[in-house]
N, C-alpha and C. Protein backbone atom coordinates (compact mmCIF):
# COMPACT_ATOMS: atom_id res chain seq x y z
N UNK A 1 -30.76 -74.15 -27.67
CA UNK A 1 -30.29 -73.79 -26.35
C UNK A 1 -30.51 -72.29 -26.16
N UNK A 2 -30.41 -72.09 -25.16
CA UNK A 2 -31.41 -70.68 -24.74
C UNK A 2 -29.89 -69.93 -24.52
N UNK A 3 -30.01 -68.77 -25.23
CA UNK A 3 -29.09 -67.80 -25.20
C UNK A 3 -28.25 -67.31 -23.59
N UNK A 4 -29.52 -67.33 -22.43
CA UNK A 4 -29.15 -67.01 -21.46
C UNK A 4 -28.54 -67.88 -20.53
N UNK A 5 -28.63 -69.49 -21.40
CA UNK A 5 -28.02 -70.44 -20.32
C UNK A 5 -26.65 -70.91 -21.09
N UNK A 6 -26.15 -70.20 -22.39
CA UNK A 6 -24.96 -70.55 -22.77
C UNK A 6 -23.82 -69.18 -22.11
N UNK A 7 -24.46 -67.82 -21.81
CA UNK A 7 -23.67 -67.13 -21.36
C UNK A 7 -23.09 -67.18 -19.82
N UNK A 8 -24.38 -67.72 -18.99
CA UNK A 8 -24.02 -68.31 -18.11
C UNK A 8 -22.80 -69.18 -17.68
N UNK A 9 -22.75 -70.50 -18.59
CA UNK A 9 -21.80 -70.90 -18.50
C UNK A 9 -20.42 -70.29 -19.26
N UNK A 10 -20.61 -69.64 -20.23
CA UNK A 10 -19.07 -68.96 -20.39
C UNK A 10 -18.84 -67.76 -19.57
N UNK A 11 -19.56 -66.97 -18.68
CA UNK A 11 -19.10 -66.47 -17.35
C UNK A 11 -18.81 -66.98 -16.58
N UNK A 12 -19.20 -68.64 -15.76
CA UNK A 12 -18.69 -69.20 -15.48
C UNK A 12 -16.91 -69.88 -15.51
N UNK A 13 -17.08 -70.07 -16.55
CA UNK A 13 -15.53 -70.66 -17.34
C UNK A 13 -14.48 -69.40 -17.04
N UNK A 14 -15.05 -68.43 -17.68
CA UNK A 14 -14.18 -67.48 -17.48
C UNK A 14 -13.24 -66.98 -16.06
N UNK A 15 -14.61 -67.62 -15.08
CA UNK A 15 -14.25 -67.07 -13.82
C UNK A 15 -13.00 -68.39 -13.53
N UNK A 16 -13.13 -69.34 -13.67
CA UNK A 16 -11.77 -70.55 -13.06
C UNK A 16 -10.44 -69.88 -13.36
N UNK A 17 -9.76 -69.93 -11.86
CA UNK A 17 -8.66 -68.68 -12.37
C UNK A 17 -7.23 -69.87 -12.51
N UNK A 18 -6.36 -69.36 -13.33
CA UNK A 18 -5.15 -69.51 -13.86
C UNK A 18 -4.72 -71.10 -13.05
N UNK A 19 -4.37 -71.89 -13.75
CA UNK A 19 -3.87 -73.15 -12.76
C UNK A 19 -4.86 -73.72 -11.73
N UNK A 20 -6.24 -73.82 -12.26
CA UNK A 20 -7.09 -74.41 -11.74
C UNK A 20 -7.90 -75.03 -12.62
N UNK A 21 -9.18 -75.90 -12.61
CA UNK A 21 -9.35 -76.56 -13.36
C UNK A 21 -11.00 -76.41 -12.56
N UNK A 22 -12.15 -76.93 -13.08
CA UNK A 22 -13.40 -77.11 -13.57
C UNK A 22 -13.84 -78.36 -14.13
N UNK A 23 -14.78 -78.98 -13.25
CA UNK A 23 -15.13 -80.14 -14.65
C UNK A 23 -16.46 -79.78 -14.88
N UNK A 24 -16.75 -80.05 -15.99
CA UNK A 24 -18.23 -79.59 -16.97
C UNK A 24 -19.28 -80.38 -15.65
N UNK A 25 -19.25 -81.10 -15.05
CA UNK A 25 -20.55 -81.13 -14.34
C UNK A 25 -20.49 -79.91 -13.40
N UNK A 26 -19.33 -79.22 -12.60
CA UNK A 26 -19.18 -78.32 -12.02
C UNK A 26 -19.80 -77.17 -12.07
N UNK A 27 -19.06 -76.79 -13.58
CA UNK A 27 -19.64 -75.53 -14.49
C UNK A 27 -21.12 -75.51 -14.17
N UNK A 28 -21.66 -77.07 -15.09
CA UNK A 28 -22.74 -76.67 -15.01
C UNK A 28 -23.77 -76.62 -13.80
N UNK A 29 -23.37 -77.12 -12.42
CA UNK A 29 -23.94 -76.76 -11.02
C UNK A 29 -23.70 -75.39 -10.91
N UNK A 30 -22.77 -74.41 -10.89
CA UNK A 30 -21.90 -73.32 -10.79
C UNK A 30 -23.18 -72.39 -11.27
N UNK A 31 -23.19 -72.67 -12.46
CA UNK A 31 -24.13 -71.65 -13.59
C UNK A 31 -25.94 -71.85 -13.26
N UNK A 32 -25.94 -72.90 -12.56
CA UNK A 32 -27.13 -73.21 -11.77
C UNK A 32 -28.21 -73.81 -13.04
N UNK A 33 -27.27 -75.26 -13.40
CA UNK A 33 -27.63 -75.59 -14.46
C UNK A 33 -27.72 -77.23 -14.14
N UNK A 34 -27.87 -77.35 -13.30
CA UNK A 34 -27.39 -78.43 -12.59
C UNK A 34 -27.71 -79.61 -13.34
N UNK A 35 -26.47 -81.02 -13.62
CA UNK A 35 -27.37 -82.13 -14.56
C UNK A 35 -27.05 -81.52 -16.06
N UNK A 36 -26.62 -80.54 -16.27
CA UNK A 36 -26.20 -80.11 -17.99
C UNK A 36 -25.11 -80.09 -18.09
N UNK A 37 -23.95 -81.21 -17.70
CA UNK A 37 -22.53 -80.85 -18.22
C UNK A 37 -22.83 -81.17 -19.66
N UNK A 38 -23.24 -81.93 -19.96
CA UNK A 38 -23.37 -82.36 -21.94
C UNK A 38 -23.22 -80.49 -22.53
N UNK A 39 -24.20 -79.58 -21.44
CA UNK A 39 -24.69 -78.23 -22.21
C UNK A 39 -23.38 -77.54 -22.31
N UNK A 40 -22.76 -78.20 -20.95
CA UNK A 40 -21.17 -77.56 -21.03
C UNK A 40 -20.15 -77.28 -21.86
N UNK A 41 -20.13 -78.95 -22.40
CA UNK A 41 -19.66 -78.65 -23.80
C UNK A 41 -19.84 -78.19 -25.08
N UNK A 42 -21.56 -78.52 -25.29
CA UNK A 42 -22.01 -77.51 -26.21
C UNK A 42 -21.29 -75.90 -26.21
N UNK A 43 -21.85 -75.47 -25.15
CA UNK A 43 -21.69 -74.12 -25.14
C UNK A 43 -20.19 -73.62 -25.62
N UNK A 44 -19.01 -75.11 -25.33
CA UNK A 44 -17.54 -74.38 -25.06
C UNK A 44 -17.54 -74.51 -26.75
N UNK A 45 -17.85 -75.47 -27.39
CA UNK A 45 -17.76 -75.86 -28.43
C UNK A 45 -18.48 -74.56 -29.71
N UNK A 46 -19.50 -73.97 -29.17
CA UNK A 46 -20.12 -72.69 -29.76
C UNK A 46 -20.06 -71.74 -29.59
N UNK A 47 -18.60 -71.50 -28.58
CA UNK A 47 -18.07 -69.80 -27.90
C UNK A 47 -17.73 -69.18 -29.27
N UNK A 48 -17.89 -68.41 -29.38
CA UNK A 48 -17.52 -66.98 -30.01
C UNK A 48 -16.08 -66.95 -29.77
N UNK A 49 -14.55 -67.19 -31.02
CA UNK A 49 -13.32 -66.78 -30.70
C UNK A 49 -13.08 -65.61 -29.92
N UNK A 50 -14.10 -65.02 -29.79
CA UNK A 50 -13.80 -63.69 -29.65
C UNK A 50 -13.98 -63.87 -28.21
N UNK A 51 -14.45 -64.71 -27.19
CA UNK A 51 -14.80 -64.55 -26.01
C UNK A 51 -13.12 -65.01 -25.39
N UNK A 52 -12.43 -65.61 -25.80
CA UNK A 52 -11.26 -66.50 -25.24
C UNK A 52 -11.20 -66.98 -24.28
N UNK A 53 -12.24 -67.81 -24.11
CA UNK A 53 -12.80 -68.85 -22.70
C UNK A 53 -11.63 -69.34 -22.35
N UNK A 54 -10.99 -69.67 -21.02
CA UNK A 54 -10.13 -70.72 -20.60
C UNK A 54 -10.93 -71.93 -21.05
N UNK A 55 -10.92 -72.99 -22.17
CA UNK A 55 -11.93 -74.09 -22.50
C UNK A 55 -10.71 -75.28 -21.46
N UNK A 56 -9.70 -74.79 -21.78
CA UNK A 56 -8.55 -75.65 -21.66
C UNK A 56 -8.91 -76.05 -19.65
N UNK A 57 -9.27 -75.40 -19.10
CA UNK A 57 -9.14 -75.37 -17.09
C UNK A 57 -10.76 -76.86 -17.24
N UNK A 58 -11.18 -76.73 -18.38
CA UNK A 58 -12.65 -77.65 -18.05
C UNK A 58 -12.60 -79.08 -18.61
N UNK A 59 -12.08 -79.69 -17.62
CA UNK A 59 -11.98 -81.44 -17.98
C UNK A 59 -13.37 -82.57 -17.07
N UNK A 60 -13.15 -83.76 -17.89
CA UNK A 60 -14.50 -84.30 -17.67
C UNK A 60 -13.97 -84.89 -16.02
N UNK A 61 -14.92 -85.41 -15.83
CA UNK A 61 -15.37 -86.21 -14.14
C UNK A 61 -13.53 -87.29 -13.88
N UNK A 62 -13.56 -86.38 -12.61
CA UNK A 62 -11.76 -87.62 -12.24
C UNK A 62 -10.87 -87.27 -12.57
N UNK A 63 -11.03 -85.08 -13.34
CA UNK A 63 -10.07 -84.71 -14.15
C UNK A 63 -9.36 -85.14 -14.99
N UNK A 64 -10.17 -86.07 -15.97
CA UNK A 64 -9.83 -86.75 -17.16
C UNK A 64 -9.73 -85.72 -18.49
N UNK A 65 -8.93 -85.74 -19.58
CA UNK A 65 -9.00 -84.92 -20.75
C UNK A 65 -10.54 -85.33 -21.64
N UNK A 66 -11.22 -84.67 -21.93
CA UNK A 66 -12.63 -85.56 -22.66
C UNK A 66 -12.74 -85.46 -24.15
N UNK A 67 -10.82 -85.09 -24.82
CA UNK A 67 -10.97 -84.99 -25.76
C UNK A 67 -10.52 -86.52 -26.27
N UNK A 68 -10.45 -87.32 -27.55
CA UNK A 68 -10.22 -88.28 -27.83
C UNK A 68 -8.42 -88.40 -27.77
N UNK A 69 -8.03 -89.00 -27.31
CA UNK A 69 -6.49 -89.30 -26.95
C UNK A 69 -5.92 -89.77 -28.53
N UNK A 70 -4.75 -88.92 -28.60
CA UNK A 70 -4.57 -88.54 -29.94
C UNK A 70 -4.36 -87.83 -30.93
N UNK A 71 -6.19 -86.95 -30.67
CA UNK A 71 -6.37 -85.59 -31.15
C UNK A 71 -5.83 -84.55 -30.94
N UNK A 72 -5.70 -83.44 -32.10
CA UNK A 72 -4.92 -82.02 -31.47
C UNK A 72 -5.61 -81.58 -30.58
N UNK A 73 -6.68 -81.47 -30.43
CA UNK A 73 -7.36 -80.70 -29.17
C UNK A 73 -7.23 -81.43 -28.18
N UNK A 74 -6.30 -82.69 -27.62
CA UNK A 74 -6.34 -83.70 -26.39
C UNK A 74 -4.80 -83.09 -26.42
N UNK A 75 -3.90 -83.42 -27.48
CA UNK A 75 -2.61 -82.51 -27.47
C UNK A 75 -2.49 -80.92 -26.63
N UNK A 76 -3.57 -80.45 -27.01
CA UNK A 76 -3.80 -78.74 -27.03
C UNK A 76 -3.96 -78.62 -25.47
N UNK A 77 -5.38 -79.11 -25.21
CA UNK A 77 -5.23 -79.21 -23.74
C UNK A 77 -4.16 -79.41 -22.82
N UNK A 78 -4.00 -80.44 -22.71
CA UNK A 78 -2.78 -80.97 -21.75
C UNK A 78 -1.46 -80.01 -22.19
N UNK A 79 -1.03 -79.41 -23.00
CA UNK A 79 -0.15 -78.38 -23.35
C UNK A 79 -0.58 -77.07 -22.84
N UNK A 80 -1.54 -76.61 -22.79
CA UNK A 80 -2.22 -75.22 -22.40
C UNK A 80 -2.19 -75.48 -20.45
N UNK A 81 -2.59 -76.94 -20.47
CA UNK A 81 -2.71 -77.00 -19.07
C UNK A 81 -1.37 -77.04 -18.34
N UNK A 82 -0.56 -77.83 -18.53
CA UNK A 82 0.60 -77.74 -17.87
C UNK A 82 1.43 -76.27 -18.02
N UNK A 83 1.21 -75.76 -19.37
CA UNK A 83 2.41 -74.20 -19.02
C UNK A 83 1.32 -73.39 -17.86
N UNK A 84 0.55 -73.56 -17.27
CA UNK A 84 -0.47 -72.93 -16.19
C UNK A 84 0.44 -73.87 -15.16
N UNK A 85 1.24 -74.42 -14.94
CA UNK A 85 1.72 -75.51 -13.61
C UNK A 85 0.84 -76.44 -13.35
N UNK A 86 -0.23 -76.76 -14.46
CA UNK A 86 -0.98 -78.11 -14.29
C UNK A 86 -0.41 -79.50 -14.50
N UNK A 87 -0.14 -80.27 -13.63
CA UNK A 87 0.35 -81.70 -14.03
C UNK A 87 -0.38 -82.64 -14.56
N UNK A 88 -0.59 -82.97 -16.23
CA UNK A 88 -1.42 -83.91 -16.55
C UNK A 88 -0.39 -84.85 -17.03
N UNK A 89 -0.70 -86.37 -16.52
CA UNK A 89 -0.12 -87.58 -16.60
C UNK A 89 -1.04 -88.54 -17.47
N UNK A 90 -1.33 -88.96 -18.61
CA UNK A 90 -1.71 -89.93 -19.37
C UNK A 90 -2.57 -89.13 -19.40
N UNK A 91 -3.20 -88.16 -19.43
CA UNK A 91 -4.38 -87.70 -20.18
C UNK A 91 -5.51 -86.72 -18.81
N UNK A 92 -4.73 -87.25 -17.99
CA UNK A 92 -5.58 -86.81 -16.34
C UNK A 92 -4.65 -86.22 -15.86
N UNK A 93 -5.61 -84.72 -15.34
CA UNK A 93 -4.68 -83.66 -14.73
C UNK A 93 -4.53 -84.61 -13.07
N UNK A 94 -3.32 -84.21 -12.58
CA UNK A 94 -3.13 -84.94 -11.17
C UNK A 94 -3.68 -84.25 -9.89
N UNK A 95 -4.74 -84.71 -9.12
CA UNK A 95 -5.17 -83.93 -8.12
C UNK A 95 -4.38 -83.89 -6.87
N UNK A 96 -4.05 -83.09 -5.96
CA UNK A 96 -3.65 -83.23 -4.59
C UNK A 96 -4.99 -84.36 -3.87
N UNK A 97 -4.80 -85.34 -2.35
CA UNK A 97 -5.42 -85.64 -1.85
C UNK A 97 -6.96 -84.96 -1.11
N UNK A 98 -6.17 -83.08 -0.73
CA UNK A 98 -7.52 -82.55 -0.37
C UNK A 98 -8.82 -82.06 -1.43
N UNK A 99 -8.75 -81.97 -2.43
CA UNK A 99 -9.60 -81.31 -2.96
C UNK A 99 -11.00 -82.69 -3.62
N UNK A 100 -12.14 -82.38 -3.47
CA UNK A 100 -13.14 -83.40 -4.26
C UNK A 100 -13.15 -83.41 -5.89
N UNK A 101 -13.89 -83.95 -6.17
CA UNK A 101 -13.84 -83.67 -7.93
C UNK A 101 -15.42 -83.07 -8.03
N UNK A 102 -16.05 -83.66 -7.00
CA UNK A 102 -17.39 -83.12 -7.67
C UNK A 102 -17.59 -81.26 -7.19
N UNK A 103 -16.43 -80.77 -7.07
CA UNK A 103 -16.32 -79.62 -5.91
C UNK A 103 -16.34 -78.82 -7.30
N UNK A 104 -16.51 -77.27 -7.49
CA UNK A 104 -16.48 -76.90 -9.01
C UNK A 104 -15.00 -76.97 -9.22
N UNK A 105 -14.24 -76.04 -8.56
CA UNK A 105 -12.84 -75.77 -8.80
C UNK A 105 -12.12 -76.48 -8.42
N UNK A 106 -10.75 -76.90 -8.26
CA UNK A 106 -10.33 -77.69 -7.35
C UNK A 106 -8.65 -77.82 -7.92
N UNK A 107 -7.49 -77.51 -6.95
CA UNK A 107 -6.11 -77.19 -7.20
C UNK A 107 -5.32 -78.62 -7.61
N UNK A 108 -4.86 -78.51 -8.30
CA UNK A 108 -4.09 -79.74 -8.57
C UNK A 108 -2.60 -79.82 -7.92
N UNK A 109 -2.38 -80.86 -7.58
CA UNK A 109 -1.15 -81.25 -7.03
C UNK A 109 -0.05 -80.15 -7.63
């Protein structure tokens, strides 16, 4: 993966502000990557600790958690997300009626 299309998307990430959320196909339209959410996760998955990406604001398609239900990192999420005032219910953050999913950002209920 090309150096300049993983920074992309963690400038991206970075930018989703506090109590908002991102889904990896988003990101990757956003970063003008369009069709690479898979790269999405690569990239979150090969950040540098040192960058301290919000990884936690970027859930898959329908604002679903895309970690395996169970796992500490499906734990981690949904814990990181709600002290932000995110409401996640069974594993899916809860959307208000106005916002799309395929939209990049989008406020949750």
């Amino acid at each position: 993966m090309r150096a300049e299309a993983l920074e992309l998307i963690w400038r991206t990430v970075v930018a989703i502000p506090r109590g908002e959320i991102a889904t990896y196909g988003g990101i990757a339209r956003r970063a003008g990557l369009p069709g690479r959410a898979r790269m999405v996760g690569h990239a979150l998955k090969v950040a540098p600790r040192g960058l301290a990406l919000p990884w936690h604001r970027v859930v898959a398609a329908g604002g679903r958690i895309a970690f395996p239900k169970g796992s500490r990192q499906y734990a981690e999420q949904g814990r990181r997300l709600r002290a932000e005032g995110v409401d996640v219910v069974r594993g899916r953050v809860l959307a208000s009626a106005e916002p799309d999913l395929d939209e990049l950002l989008w406020k949750p209920k």
